[in-house]
Structures are given as C-alpha cells and as structure tokens.
Protein backbone atom coordinates (compact mmCIF):
# COMPACT_ATOMS: atom_id res chain seq x y z
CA UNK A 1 67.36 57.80 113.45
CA UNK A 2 71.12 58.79 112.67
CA UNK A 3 71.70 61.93 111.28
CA UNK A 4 73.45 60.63 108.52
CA UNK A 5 70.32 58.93 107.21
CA UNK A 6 67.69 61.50 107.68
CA UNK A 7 66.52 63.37 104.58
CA UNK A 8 63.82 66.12 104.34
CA UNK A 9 61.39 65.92 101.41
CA UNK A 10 60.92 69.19 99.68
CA UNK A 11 57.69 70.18 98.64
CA UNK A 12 58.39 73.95 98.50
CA UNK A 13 59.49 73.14 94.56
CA UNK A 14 56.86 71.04 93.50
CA UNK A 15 53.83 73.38 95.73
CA UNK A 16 55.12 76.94 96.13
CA UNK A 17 51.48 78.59 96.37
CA UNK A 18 50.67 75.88 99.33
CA UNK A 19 50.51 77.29 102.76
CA UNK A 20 50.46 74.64 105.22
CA UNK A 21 50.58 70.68 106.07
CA UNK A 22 51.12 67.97 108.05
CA UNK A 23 54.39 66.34 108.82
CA UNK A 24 56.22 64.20 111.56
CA UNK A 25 58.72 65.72 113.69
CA UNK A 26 62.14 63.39 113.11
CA UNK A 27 64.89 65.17 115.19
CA UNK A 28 65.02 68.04 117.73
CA UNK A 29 68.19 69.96 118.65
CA UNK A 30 68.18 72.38 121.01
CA UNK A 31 65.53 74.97 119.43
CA UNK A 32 65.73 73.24 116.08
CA UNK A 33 63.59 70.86 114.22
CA UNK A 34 63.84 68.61 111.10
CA UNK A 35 60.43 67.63 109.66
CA UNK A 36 60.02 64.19 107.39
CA UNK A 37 58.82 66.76 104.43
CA UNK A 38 58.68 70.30 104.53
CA UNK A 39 56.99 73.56 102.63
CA UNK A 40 59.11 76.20 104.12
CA UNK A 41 62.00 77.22 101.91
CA UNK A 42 65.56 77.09 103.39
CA UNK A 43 67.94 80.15 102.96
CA UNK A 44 69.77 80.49 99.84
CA UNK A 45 69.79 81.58 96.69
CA UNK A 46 70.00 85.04 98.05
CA UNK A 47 66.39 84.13 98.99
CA UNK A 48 65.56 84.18 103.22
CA UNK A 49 64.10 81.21 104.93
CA UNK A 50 60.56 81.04 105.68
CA UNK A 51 58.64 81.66 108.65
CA UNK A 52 55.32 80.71 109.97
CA UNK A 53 53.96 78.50 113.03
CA UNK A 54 53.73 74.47 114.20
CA UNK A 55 50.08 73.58 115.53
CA UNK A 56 50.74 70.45 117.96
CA UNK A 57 47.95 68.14 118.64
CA UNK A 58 47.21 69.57 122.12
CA UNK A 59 46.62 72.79 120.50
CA UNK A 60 50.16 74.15 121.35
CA UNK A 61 51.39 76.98 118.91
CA UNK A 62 54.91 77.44 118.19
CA UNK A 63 56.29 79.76 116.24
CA UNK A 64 59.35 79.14 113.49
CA UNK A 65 61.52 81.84 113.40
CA UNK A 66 63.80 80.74 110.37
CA UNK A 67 64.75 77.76 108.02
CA UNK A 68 67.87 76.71 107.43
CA UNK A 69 70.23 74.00 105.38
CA UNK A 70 72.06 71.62 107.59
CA UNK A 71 76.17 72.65 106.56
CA UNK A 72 77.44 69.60 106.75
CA UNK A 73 74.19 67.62 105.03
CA UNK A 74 72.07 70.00 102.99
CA UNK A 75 69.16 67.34 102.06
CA UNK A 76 68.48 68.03 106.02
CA UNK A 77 65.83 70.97 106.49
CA UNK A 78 66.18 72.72 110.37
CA UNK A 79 63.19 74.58 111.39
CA UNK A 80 64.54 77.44 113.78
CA UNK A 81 61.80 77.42 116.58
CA UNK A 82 60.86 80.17 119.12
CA UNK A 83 60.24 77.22 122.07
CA UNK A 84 60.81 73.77 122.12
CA UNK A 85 58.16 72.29 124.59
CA UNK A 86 58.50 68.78 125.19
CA UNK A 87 55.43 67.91 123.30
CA UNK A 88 57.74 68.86 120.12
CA UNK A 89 59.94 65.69 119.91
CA UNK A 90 60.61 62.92 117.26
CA UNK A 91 57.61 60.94 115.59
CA UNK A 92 55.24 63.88 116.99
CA UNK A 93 52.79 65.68 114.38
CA UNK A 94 52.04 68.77 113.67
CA UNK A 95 50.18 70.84 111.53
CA UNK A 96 52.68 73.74 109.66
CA UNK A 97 51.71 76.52 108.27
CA UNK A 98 53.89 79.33 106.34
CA UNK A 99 53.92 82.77 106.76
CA UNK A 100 52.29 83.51 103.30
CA UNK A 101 52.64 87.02 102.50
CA UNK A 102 56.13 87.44 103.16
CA UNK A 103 57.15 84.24 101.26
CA UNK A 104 54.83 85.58 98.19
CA UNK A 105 56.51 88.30 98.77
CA UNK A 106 59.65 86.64 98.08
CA UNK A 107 58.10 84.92 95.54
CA UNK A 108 57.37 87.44 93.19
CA UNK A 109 60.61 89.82 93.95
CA UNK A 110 62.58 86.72 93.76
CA UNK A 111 61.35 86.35 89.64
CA UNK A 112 61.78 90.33 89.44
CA UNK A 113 65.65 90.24 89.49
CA UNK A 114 65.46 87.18 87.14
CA UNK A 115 63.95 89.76 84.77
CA UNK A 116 66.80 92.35 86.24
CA UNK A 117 69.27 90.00 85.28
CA UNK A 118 67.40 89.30 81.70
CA UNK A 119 67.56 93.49 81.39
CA UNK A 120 71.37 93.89 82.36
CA UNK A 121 73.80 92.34 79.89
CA UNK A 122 76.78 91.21 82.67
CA UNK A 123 77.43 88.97 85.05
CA UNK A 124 75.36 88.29 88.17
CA UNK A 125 77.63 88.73 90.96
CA UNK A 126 75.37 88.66 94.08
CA UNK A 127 71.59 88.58 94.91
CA UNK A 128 69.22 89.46 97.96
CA UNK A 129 65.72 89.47 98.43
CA UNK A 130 63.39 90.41 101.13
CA UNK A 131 59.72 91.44 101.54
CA UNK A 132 60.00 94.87 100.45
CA UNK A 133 62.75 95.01 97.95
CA UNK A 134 65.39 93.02 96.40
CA UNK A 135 68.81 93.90 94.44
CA UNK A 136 71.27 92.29 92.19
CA UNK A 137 75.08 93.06 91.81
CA UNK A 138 76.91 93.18 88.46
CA UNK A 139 80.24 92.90 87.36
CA UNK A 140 79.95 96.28 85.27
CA UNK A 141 82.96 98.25 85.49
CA UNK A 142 81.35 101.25 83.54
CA UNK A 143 78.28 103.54 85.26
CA UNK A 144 76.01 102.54 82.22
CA UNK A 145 72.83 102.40 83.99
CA UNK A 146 70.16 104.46 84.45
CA UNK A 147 67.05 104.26 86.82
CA UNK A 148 64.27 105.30 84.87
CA UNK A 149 65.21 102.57 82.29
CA UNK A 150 65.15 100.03 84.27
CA UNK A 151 61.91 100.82 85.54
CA UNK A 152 60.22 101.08 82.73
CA UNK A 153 61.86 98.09 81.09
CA UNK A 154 61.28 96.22 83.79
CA UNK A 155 57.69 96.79 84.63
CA UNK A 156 57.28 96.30 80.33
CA UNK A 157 58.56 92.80 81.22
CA UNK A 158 56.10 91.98 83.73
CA UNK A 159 53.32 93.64 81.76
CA UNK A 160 54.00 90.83 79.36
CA UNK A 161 52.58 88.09 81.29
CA UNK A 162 55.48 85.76 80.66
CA UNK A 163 54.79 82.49 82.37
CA UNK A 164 57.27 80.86 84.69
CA UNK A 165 58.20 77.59 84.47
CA UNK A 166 60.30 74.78 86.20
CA UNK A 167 62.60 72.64 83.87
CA UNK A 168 65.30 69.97 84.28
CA UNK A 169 68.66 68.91 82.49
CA UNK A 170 71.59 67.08 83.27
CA UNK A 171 73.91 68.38 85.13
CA UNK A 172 76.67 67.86 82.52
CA UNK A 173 75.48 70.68 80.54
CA UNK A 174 75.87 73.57 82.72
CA UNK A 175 79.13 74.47 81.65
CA UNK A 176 77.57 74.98 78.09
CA UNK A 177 74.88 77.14 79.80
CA UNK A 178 76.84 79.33 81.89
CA UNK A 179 78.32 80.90 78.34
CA UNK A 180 74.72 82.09 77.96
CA UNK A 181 73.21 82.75 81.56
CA UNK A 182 74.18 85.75 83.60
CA UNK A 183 74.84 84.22 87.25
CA UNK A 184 78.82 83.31 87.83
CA UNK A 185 78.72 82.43 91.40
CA UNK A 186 75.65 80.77 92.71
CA UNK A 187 76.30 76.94 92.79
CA UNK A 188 73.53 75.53 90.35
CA UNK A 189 70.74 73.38 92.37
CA UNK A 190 71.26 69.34 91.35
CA UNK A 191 68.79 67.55 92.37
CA UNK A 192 69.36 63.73 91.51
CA UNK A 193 72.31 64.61 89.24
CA UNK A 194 69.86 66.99 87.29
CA UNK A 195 69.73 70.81 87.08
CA UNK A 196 66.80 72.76 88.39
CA UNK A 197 66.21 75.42 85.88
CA UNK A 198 63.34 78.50 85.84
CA UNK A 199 62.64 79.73 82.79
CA UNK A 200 60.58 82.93 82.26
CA UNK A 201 59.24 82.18 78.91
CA UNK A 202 60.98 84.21 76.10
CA UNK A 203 62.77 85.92 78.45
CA UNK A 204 65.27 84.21 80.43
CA UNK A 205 66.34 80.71 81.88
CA UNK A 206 69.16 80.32 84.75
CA UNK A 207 69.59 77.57 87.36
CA UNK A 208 67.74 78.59 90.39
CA UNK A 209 66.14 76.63 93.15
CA UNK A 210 64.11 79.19 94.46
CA UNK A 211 60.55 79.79 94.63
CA UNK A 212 58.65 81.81 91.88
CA UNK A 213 55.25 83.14 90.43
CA UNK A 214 53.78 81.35 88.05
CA UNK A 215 53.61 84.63 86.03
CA UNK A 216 55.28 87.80 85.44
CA UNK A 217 52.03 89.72 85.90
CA UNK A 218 51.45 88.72 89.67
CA UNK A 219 54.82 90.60 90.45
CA UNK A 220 52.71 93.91 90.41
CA UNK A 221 55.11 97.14 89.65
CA UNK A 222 58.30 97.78 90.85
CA UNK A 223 60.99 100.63 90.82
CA UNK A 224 64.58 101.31 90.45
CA UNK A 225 65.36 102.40 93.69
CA UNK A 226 68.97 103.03 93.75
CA UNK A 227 72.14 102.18 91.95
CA UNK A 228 75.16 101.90 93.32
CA UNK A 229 78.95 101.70 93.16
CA UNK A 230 80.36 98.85 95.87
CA UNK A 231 83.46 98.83 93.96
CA UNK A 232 85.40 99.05 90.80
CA UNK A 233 84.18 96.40 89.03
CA UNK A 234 80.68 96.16 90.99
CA UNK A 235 77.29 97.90 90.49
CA UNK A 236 74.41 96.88 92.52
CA UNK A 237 70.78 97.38 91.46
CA UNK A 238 68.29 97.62 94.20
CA UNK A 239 64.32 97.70 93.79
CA UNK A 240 61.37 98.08 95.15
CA UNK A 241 57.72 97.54 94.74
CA UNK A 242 55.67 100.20 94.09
C-alpha cells in the first residue's frame, strides 16, 4: 500500500474510555508503525501521545513508546515502538492496549484548562498537559490573577458536574466563533469539512480534538500551582491535582 493512500481510523474520538483492541499492522518504518484503526491519541493539542503495548499472536509484547501525526499526511497515525521484531510487519495483528491511567490522566487535566480557559477572560495563547499537571498561557498584559481564586473557582466548576460533550459544525463558522472562544492559535480540528467542538455544558465550548471526561466531577480537585510572567504580554497558569 502507498503511503499516499493509507489512512488511520480514529477511534480515540468516538471511544475515549476504551483501553485496548485489535487492529492490522499496514506499514512499518524503521521503529514505527501505522495501524488500519487506532485508540491511542496522537500528540497535539498541547495534549502528549499515548503509550501502552502491542500483543502479537505468538505472544510477543512490544511496547509503544509514543504516537505521533505523520507531517506531511496527518490522517496517518505512527505508533513509536520500543522493538520492531520481524513478526511486526504489514497485514500482521495485534492486540493494543493503552496505557490507561496516564491517558485518563490526560483526560481529565485536559477538560481542567478548558474550565481554566472558561475562568480567565483572554486569549489562550499556549497549552500543555501531562499526567500530573497541566497549564495554559494568556495574553494578559496586567498581573490580575490570583492563585487562591482560581482554585477555588475552579474546583466550584468541577463540583458542578457539568457534562462534556462532543459537537459538530461546519467549518465555515469558525470565524464567527473565534469572536467568542478564548483559543487564538490552535488550528481548529476539521474532520470531513466539519468542526470538532467540546462543549462543557453551561460553561464553555471551543474547537478541540482532544480527549475528555464525560464529566466535570471525574476531574477530582486541582490547585493553582504557580503563575507566571514568560513575558510582557504572557501569563501562564500552571495546575495541579490535588
């Protein structure tokens, strides 16, 4: 199969709280792999890639290290592998199976800063997340925020139980909802010339094609860890859970 015509399904969307399955292998580079569908979530979105492990019929384990976008064709999923026996070569199975914690773990920090960014009245301006803590940076050229605040506010928020959902709309509208969402510089997810949109219900709603809770509640509490200035126009937000 040509590069050019390969295309990895995404389930990570439609299943996030599914941990493993079954796929065919369809190309192996050096100590990467592209699978015909795929749970684990590519990096972006300020969001890592997922790990886990590939069970090969023979009973072979091998661990993935990292998932990735193809640059040049980003409906190609690589799967970043520890090894590459032989065994692990195109139209093999195997059985796949995520890392769990750490991607709930991303999960629910990963819908924390969309409350963050709900809380903070400027511009998104960068994002990370990881296991342990996540942060968000804001075009605020004033020191107006305060720690304690957001802590409380924040874990308020997720006291609220707000459920999460996944919407669509055409792409042509984004330019009328950037005037009322808060991220300026991460490319909006189109997925057959429609945007992916989370909404937090009452809350918030931004283009995001990351993977979330289902509800607010499951995030747990967090704190304000730290705020600081990066430069003079840029405050970044980092928390923590508690």
């Amino acid at each position: 199969m040509s590069v050019h015509t390969m295309e990895t399904l995404s389930l990570f969307n439609s299943e996030p709280y599914r941990r493993a399955f079954g796929a065919r292998v369809i190309a192996v580079v050096d100590q990467a792999v592209v699978l015909e569908h795929t749970l684990f979530y590519p990096t972006g979105g300020g969001q890592p890639g997922d790990t886990g492990h590939f069970s090969l019929v023979d009973g072979t384990r091998i661990e993935v290290t990292g998932t990735v976008r193809d640059p040049l064709l980003p409906s190609i999923i690589w799967h970043q592998v520890q090894e590459c026996p032989p065994q692990l070569c195109t139209g093999a199975l195997v059985n796949a199976s995520l890392d769990w914690e750490r991607r709930y773990q991303h999960m629910k920090m990963h819908t924390c800063l969309h409350l963050l960014g709900a809380l903070i009245n400027a511009p998104v301006t960068g994002c990370s997340i990881s296991a342990d803590k996540g942060r968000l940076d804001f075009d605020l050229p004033e020191m107006t925020l305060d720690k304690d605040s957001i802590t409380r506010d924040l874990n308020a928020l997720i006291e609220q139980a707000c459920t999460v959902n996944t919407l669509s709309m055409p792409a042509a509208e984004y330019p009328a909802l950037l005037e009322r969402t808060g991220s300026k510089t991460v490319k909006p997810p189109v997925i057959q010339g429609d945007l992916r949109m989370v909404e937090v219900s009452g809350v918030d709603i931004q283009p995001c094609g990351g993977t979330h809770v289902h509800n607010t509640r499951e995030i747990g509490r967090v704190y304000c860890e730290k705020i600081e200035k990066k430069s003079r126009n840029n405050r970044r937000v980092i928390l923590r859970f508690s």
